[in-house]
PDB file of N, CA and C in Angstrom:
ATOM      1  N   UNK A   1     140.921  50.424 138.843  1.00  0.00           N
ATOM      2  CA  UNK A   1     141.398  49.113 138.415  1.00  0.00           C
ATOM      3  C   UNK A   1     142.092  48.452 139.612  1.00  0.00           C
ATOM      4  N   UNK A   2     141.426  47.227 139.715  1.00  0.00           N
ATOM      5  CA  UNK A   2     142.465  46.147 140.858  1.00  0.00           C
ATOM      6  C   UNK A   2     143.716  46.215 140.499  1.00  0.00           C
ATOM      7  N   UNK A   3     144.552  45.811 141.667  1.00  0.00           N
ATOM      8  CA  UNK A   3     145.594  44.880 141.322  1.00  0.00           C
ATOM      9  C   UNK A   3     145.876  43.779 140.314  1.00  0.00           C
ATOM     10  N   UNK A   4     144.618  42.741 140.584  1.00  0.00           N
ATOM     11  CA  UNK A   4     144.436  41.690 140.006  1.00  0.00           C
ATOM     12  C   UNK A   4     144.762  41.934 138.653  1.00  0.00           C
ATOM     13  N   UNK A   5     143.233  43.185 138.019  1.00  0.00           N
ATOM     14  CA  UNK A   5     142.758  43.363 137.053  1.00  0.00           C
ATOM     15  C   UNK A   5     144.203  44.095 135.983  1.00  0.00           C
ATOM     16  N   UNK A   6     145.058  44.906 137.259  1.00  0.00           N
ATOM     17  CA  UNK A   6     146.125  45.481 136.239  1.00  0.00           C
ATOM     18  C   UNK A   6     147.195  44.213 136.016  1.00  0.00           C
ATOM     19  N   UNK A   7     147.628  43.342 136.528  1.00  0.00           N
ATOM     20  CA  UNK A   7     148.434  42.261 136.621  1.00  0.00           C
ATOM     21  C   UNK A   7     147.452  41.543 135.083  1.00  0.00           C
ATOM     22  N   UNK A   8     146.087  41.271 135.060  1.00  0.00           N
ATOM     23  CA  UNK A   8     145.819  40.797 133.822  1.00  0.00           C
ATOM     24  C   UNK A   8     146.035  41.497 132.473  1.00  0.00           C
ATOM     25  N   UNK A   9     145.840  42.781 132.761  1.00  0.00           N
ATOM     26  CA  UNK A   9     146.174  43.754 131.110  1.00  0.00           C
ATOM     27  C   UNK A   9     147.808  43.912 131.436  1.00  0.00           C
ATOM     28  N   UNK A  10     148.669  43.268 132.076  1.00  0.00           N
ATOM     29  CA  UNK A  10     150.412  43.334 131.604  1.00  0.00           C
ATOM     30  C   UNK A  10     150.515  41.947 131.369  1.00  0.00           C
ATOM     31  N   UNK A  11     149.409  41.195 131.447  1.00  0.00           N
ATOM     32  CA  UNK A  11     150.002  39.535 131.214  1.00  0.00           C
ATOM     33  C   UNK A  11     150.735  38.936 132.096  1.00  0.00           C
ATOM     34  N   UNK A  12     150.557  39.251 133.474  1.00  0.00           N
ATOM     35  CA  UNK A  12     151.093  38.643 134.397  1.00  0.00           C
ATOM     36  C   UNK A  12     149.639  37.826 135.381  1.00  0.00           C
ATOM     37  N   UNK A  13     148.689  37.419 134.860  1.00  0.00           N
ATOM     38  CA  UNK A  13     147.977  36.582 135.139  1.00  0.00           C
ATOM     39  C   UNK A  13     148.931  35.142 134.628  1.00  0.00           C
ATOM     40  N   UNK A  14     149.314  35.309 134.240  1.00  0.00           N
ATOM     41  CA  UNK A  14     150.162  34.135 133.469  1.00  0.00           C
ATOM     42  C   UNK A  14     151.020  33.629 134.165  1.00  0.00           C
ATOM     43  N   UNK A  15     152.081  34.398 135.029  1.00  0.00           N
ATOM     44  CA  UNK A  15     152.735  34.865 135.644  1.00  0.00           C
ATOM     45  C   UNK A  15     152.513  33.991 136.900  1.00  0.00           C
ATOM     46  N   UNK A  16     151.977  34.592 137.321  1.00  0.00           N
ATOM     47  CA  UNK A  16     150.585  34.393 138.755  1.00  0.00           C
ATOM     48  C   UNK A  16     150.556  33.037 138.859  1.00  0.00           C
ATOM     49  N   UNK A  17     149.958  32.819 137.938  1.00  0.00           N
ATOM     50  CA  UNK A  17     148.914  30.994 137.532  1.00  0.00           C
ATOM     51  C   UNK A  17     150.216  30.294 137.456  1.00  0.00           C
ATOM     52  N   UNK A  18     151.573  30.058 136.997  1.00  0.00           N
ATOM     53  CA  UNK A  18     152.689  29.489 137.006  1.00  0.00           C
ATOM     54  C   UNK A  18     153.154  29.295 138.750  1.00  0.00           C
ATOM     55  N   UNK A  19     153.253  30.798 139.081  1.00  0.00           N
ATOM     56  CA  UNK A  19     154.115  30.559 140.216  1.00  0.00           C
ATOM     57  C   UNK A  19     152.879  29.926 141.359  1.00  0.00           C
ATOM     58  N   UNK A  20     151.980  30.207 141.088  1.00  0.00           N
ATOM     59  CA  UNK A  20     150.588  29.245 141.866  1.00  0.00           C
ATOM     60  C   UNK A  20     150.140  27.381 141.391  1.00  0.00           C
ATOM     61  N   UNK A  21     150.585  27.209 140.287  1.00  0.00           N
ATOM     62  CA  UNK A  21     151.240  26.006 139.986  1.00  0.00           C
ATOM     63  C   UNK A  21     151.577  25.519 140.896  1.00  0.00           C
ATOM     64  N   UNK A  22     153.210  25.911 140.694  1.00  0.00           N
ATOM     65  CA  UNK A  22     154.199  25.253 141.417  1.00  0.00           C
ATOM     66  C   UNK A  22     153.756  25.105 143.214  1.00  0.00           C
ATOM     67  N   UNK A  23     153.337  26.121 143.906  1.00  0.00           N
ATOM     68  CA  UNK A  23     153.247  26.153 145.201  1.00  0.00           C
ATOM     69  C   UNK A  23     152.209  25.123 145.665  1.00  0.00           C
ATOM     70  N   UNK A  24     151.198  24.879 144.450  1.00  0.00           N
ATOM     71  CA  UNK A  24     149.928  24.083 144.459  1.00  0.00           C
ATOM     72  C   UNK A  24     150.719  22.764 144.518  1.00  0.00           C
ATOM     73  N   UNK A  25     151.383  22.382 143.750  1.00  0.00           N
ATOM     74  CA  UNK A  25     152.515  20.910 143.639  1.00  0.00           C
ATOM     75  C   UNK A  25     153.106  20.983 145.183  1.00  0.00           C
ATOM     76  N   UNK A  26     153.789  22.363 145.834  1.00  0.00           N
ATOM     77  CA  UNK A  26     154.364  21.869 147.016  1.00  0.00           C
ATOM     78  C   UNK A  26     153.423  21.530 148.037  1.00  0.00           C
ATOM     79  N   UNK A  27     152.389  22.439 148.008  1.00  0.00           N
ATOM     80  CA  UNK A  27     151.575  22.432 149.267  1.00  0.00           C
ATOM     81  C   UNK A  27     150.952  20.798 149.490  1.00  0.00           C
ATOM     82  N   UNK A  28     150.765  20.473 148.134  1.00  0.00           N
ATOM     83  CA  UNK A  28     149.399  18.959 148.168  1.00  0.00           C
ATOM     84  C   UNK A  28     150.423  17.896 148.330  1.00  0.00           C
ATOM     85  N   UNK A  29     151.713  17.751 148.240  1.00  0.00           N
ATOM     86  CA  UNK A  29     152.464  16.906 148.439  1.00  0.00           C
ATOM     87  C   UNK A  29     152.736  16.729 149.824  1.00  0.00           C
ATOM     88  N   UNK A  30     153.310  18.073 150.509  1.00  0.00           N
ATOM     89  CA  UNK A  30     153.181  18.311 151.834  1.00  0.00           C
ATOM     90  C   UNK A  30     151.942  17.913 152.993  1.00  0.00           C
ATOM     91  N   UNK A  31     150.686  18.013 152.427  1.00  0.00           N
ATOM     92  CA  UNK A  31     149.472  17.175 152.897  1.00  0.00           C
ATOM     93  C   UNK A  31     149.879  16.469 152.941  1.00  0.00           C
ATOM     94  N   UNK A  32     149.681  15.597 151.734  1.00  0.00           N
ATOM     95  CA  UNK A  32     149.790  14.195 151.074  1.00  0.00           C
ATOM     96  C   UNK A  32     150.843  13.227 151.888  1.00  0.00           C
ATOM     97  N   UNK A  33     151.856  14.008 152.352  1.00  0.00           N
ATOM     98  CA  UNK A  33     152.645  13.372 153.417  1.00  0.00           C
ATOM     99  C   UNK A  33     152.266  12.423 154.571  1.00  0.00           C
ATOM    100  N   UNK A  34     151.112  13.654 155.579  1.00  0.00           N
ATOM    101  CA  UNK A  34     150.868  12.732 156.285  1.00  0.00           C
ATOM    102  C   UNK A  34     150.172  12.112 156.547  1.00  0.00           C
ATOM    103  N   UNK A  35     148.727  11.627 155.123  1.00  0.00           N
ATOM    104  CA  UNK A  35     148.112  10.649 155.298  1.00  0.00           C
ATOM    105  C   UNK A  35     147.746  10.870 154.185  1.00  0.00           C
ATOM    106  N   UNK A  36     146.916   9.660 153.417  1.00  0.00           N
ATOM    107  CA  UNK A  36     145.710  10.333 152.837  1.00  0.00           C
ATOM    108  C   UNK A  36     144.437  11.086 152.480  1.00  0.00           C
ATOM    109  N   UNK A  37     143.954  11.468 151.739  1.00  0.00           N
ATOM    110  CA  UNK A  37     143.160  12.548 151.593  1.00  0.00           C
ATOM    111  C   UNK A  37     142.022  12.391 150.117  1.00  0.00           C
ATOM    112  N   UNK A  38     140.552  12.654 150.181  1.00  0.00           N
ATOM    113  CA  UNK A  38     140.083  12.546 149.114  1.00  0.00           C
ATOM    114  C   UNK A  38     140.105  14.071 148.716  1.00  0.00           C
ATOM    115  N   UNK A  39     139.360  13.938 147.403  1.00  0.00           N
ATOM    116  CA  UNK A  39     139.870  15.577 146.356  1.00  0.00           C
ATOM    117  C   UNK A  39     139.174  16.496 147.462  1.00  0.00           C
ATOM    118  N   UNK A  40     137.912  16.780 147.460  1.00  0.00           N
ATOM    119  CA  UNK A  40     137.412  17.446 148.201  1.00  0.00           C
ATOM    120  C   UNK A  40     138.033  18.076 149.529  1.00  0.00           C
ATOM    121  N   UNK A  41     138.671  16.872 150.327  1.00  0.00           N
ATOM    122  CA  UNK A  41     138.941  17.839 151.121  1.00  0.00           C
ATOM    123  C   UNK A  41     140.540  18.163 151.306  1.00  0.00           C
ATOM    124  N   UNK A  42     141.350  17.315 150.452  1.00  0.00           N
ATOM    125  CA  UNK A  42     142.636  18.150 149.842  1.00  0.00           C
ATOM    126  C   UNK A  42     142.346  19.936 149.619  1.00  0.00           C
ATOM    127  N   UNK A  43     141.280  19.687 148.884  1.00  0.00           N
ATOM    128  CA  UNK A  43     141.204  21.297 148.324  1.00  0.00           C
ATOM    129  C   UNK A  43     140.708  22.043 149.682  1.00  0.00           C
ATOM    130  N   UNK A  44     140.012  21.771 150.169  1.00  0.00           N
ATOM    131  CA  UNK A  44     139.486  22.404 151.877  1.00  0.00           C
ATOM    132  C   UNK A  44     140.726  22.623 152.593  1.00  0.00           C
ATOM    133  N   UNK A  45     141.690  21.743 152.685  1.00  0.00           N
ATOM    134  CA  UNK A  45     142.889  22.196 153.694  1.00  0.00           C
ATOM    135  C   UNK A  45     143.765  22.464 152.850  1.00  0.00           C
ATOM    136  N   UNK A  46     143.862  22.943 151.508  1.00  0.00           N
ATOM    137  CA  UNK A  46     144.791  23.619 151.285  1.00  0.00           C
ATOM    138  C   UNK A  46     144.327  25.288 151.236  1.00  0.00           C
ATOM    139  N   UNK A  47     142.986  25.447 151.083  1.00  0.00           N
ATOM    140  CA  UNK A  47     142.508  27.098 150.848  1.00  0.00           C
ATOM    141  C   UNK A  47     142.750  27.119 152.650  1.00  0.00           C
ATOM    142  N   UNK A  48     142.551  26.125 153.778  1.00  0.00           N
ATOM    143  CA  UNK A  48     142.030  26.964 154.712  1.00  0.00           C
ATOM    144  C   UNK A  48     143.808  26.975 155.523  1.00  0.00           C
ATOM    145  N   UNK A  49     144.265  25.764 155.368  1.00  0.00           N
ATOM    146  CA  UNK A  49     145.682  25.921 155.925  1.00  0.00           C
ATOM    147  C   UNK A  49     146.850  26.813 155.029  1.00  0.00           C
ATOM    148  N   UNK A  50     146.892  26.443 154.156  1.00  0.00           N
ATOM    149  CA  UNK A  50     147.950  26.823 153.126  1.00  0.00           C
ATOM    150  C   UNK A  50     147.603  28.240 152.385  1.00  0.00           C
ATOM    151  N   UNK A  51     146.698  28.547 152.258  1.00  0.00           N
ATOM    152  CA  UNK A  51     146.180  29.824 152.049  1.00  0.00           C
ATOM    153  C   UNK A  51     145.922  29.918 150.595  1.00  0.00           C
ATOM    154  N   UNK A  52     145.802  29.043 149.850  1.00  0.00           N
ATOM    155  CA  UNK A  52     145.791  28.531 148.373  1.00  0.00           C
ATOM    156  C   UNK A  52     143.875  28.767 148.495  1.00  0.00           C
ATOM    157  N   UNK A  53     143.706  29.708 146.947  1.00  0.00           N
ATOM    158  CA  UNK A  53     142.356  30.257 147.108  1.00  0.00           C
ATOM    159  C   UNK A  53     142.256  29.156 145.574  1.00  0.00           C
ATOM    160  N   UNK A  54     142.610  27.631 145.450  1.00  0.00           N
ATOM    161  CA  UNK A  54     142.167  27.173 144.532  1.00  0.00           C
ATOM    162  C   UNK A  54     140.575  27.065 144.110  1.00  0.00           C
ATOM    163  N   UNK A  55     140.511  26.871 143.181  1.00  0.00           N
ATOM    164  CA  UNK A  55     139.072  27.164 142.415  1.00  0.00           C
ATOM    165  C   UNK A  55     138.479  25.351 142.586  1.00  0.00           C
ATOM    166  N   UNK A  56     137.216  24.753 142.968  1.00  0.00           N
ATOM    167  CA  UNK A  56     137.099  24.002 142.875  1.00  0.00           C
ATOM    168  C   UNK A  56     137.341  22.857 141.712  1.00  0.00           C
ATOM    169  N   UNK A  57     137.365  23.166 140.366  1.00  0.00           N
ATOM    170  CA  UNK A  57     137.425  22.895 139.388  1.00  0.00           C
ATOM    171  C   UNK A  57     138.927  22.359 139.359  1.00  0.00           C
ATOM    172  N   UNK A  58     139.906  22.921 139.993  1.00  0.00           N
ATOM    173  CA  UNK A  58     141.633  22.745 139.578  1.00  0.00           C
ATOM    174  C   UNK A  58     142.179  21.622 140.601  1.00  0.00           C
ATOM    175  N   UNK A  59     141.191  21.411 141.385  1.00  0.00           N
ATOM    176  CA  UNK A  59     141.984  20.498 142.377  1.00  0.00           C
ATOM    177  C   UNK A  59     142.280  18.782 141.310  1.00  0.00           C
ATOM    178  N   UNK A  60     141.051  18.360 140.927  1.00  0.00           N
ATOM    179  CA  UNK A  60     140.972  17.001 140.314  1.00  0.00           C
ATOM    180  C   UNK A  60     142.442  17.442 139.147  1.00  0.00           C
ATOM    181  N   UNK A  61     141.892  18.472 138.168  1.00  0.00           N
ATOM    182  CA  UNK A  61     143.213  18.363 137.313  1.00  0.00           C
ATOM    183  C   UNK A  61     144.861  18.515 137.711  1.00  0.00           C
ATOM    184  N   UNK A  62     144.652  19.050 139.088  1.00  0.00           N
ATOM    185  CA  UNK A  62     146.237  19.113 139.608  1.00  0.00           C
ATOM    186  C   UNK A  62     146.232  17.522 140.590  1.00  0.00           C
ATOM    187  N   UNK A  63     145.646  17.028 140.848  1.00  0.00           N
ATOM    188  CA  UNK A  63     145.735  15.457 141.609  1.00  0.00           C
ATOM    189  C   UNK A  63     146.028  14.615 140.090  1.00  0.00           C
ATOM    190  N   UNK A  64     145.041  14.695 139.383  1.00  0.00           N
ATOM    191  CA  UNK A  64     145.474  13.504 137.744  1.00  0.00           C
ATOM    192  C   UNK A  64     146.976  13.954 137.280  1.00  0.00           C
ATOM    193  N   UNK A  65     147.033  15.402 137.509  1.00  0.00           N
ATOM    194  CA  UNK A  65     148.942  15.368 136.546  1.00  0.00           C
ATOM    195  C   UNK A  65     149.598  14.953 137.473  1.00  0.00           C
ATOM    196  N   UNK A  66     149.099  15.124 138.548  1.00  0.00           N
ATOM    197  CA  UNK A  66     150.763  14.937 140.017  1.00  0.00           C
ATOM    198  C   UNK A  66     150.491  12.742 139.911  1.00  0.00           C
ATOM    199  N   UNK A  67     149.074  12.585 139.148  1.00  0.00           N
ATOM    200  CA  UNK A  67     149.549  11.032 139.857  1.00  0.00           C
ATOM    201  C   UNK A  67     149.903  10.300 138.186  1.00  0.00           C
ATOM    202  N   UNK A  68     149.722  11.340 136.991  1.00  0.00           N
ATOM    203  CA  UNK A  68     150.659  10.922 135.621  1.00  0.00           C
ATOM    204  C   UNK A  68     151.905  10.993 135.914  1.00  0.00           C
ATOM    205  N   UNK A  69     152.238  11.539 136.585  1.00  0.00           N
ATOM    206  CA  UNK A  69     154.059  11.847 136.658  1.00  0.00           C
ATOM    207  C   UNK A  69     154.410  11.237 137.806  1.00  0.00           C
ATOM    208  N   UNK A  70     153.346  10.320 138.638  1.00  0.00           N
ATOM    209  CA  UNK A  70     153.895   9.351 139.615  1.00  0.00           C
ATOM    210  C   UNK A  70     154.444   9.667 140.482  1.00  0.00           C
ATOM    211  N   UNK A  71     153.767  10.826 141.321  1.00  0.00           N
ATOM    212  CA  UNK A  71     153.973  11.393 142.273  1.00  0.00           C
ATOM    213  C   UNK A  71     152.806  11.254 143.054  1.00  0.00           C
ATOM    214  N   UNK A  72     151.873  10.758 143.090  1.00  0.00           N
ATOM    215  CA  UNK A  72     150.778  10.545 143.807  1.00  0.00           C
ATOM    216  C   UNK A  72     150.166   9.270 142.984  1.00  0.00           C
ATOM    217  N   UNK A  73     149.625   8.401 143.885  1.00  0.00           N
ATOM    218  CA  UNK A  73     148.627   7.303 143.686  1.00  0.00           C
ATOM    219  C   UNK A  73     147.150   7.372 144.268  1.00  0.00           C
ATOM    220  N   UNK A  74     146.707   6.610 143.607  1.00  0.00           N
ATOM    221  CA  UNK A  74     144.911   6.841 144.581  1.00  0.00           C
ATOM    222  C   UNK A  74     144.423   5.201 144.347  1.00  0.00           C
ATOM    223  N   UNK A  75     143.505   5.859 144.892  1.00  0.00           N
ATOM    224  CA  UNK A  75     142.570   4.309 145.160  1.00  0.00           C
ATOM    225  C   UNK A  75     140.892   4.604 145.851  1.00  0.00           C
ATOM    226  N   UNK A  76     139.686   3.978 145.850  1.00  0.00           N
ATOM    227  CA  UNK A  76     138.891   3.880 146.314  1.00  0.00           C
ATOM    228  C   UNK A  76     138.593   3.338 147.281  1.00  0.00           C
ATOM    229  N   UNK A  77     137.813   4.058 148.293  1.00  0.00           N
ATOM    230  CA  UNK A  77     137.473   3.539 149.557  1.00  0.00           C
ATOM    231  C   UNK A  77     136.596   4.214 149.184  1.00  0.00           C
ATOM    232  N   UNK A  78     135.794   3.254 150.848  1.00  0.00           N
ATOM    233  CA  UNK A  78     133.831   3.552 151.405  1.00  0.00           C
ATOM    234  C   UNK A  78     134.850   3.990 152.689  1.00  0.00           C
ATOM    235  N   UNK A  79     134.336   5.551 152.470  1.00  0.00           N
ATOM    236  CA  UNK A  79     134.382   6.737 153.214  1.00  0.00           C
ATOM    237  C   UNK A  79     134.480   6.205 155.315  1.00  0.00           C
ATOM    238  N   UNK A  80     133.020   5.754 154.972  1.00  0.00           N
ATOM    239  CA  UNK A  80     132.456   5.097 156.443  1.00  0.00           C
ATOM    240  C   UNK A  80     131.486   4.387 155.928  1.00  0.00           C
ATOM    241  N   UNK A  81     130.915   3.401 157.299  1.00  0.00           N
ATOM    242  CA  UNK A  81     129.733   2.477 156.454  1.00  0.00           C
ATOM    243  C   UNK A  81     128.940   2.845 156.324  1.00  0.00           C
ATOM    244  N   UNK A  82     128.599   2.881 154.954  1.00  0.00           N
ATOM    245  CA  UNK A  82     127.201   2.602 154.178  1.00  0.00           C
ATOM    246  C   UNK A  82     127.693   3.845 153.627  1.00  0.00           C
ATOM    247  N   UNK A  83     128.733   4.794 153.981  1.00  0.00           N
ATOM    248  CA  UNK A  83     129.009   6.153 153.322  1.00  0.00           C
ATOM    249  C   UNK A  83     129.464   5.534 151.266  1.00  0.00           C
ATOM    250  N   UNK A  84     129.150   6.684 150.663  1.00  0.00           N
ATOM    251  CA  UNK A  84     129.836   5.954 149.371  1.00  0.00           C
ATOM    252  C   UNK A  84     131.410   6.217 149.072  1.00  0.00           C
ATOM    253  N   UNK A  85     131.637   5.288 147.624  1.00  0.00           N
ATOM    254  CA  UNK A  85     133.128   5.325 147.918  1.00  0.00           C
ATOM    255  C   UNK A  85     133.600   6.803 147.218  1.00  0.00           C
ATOM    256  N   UNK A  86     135.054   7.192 147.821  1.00  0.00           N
ATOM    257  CA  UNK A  86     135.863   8.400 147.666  1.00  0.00           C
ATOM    258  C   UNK A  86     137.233   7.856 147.008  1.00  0.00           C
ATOM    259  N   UNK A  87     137.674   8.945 146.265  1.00  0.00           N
ATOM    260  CA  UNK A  87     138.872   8.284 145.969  1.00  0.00           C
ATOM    261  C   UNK A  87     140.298   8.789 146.219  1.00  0.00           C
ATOM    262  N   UNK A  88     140.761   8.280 147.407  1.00  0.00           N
ATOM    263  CA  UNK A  88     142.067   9.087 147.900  1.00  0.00           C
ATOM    264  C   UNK A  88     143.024   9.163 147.272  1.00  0.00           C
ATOM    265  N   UNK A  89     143.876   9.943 148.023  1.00  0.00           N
ATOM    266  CA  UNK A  89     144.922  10.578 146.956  1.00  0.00           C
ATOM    267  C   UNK A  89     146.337   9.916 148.191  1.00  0.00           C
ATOM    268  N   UNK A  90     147.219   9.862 148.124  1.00  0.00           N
ATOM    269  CA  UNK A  90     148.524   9.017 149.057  1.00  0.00           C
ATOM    270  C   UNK A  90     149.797   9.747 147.932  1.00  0.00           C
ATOM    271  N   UNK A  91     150.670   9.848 148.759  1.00  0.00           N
ATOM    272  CA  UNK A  91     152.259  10.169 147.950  1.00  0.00           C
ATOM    273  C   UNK A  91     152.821   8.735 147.727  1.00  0.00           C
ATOM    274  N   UNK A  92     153.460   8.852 146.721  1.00  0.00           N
ATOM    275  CA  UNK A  92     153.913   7.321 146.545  1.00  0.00           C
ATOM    276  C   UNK A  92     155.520   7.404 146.945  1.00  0.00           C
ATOM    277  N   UNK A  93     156.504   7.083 146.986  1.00  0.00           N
ATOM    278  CA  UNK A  93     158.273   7.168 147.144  1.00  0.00           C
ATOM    279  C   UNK A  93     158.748   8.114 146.373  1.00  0.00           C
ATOM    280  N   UNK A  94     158.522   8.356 145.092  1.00  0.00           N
ATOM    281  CA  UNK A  94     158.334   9.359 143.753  1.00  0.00           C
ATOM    282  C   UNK A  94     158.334  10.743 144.252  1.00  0.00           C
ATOM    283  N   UNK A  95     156.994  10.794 144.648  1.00  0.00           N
ATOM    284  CA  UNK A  95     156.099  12.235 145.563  1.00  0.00           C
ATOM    285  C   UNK A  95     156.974  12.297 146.798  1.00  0.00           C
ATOM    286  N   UNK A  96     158.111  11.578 147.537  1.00  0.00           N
ATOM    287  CA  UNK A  96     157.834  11.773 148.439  1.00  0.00           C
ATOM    288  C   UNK A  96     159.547  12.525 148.526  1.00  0.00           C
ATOM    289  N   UNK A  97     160.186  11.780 147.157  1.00  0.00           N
ATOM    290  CA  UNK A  97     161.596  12.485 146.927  1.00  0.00           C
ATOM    291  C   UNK A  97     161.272  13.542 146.376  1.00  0.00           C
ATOM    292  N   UNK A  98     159.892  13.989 145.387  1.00  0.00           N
ATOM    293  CA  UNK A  98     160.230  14.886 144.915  1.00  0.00           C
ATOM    294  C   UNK A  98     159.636  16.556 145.532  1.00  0.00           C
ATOM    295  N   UNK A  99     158.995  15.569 147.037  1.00  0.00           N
ATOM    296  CA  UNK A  99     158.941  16.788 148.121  1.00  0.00           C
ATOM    297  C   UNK A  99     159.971  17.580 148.252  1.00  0.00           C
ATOM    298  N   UNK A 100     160.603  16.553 148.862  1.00  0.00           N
ATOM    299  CA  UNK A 100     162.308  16.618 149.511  1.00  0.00           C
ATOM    300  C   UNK A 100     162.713  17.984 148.611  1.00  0.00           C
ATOM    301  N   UNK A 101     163.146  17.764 147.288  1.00  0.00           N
ATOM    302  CA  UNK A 101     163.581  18.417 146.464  1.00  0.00           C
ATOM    303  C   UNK A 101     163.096  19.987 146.118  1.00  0.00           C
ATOM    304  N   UNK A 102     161.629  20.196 146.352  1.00  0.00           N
ATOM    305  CA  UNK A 102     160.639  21.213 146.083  1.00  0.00           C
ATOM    306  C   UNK A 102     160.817  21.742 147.555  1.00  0.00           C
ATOM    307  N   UNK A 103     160.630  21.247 148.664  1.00  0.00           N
ATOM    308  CA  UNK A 103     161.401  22.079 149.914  1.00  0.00           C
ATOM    309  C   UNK A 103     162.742  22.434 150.030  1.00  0.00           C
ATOM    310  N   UNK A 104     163.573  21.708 149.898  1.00  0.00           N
ATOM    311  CA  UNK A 104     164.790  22.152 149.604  1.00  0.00           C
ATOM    312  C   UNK A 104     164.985  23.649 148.743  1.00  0.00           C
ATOM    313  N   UNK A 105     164.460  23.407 148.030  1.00  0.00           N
ATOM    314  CA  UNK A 105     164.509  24.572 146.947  1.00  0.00           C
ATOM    315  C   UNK A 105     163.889  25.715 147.292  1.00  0.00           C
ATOM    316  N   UNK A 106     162.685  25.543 148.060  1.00  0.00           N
ATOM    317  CA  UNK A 106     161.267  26.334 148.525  1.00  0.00           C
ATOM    318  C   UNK A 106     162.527  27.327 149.365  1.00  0.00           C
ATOM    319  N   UNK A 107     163.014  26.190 150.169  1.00  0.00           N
ATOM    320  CA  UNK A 107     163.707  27.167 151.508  1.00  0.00           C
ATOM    321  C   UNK A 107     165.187  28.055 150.811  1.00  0.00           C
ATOM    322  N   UNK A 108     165.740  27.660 149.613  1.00  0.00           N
ATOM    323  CA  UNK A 108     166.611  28.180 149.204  1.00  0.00           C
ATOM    324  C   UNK A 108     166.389  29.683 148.895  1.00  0.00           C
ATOM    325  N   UNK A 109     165.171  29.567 147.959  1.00  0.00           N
ATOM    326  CA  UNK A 109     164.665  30.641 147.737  1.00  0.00           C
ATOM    327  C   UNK A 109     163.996  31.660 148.123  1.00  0.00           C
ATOM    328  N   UNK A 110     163.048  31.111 149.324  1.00  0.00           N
ATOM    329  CA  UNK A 110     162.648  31.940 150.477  1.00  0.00           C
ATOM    330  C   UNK A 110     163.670  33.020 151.080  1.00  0.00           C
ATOM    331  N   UNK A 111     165.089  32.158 151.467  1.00  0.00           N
ATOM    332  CA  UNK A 111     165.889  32.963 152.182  1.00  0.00           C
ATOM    333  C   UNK A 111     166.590  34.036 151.278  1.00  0.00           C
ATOM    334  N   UNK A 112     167.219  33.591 150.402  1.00  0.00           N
ATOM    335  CA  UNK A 112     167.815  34.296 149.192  1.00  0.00           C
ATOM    336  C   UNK A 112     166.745  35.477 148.721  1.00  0.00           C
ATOM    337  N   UNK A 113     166.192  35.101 148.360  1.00  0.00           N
ATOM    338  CA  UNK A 113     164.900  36.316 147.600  1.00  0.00           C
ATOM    339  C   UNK A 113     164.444  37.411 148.541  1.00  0.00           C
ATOM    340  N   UNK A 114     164.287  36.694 149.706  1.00  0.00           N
ATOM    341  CA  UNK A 114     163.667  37.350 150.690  1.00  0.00           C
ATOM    342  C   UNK A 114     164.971  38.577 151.552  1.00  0.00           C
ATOM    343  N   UNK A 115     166.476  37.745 151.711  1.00  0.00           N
ATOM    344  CA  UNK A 115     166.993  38.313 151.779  1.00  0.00           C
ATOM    345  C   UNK A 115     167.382  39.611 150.839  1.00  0.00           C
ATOM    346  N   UNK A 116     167.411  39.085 149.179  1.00  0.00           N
ATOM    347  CA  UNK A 116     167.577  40.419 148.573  1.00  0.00           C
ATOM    348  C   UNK A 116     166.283  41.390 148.382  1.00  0.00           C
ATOM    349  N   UNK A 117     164.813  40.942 148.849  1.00  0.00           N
ATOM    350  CA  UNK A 117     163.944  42.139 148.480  1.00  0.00           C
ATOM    351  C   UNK A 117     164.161  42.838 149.725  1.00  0.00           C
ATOM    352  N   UNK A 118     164.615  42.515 150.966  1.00  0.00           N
ATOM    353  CA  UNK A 118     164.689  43.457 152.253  1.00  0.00           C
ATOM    354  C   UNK A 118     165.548  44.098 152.461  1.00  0.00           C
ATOM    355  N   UNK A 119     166.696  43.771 151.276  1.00  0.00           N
ATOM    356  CA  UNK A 119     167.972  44.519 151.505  1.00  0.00           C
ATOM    357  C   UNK A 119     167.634  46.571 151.674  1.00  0.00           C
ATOM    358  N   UNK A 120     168.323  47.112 152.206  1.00  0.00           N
ATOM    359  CA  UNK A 120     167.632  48.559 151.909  1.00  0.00           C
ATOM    360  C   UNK A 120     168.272  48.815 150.853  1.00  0.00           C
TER     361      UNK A 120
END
């Protein structure tokens, strides 16, 4: 039995998918920072930079909740000419405090956690 597979028979797939949530919210905001981006290749630089093994399928539904809760806006553009149109994704002022806040926190916990799992 995997790892994976034993983490699914204790119900910590659940677990998993939460705390991969949240990191999915920090990482695409953190893109999203410094320019825009269409879905496609949001999801490309977050598996190849960020190390996020998202599933193609989760990127569109994690871009529609982050831009219901007004943390991201989009819009359509023609890619290049004659290319067809894409529809980017941009942080709006919203997304861009509620980076702030999700790093802040990111780094709180990094150090803290990290400090107590290394403790001997």
């Amino acid at each position: 039995m995997t790892g994976v597979e034993r983490e699914a028979a204790r119900g910590g797939g659940d677990r998993r998918a939460q705390w991969f949530k949240g990191l999915a919210d920090l990482a695409l905001l953190r893109l999203l920072r410094d320019e825009p981006h269409y879905g496609l290749q949001i999801l490309d630089r977050l598996r190849s930079e960020a190390g996020l093994g998202l599933a193609e399928g989760s990127i569109y539904p994690l871009l529609h909740r982050l831009e219901r809760a007004g943390l991201v806006s989009s819009e359509w553009r023609l890619a290049e000419e004659g290319g067809r149109p894409r529809r980017y994704y941009a942080i709006t002022d919203a997304g861009a405090e509620e980076l702030g806040e999700l790093l802040a926190e990111w780094r709180r916990l990094r150090t803290e956690l990290g400090d107590f799992l290394e403790r001997p």
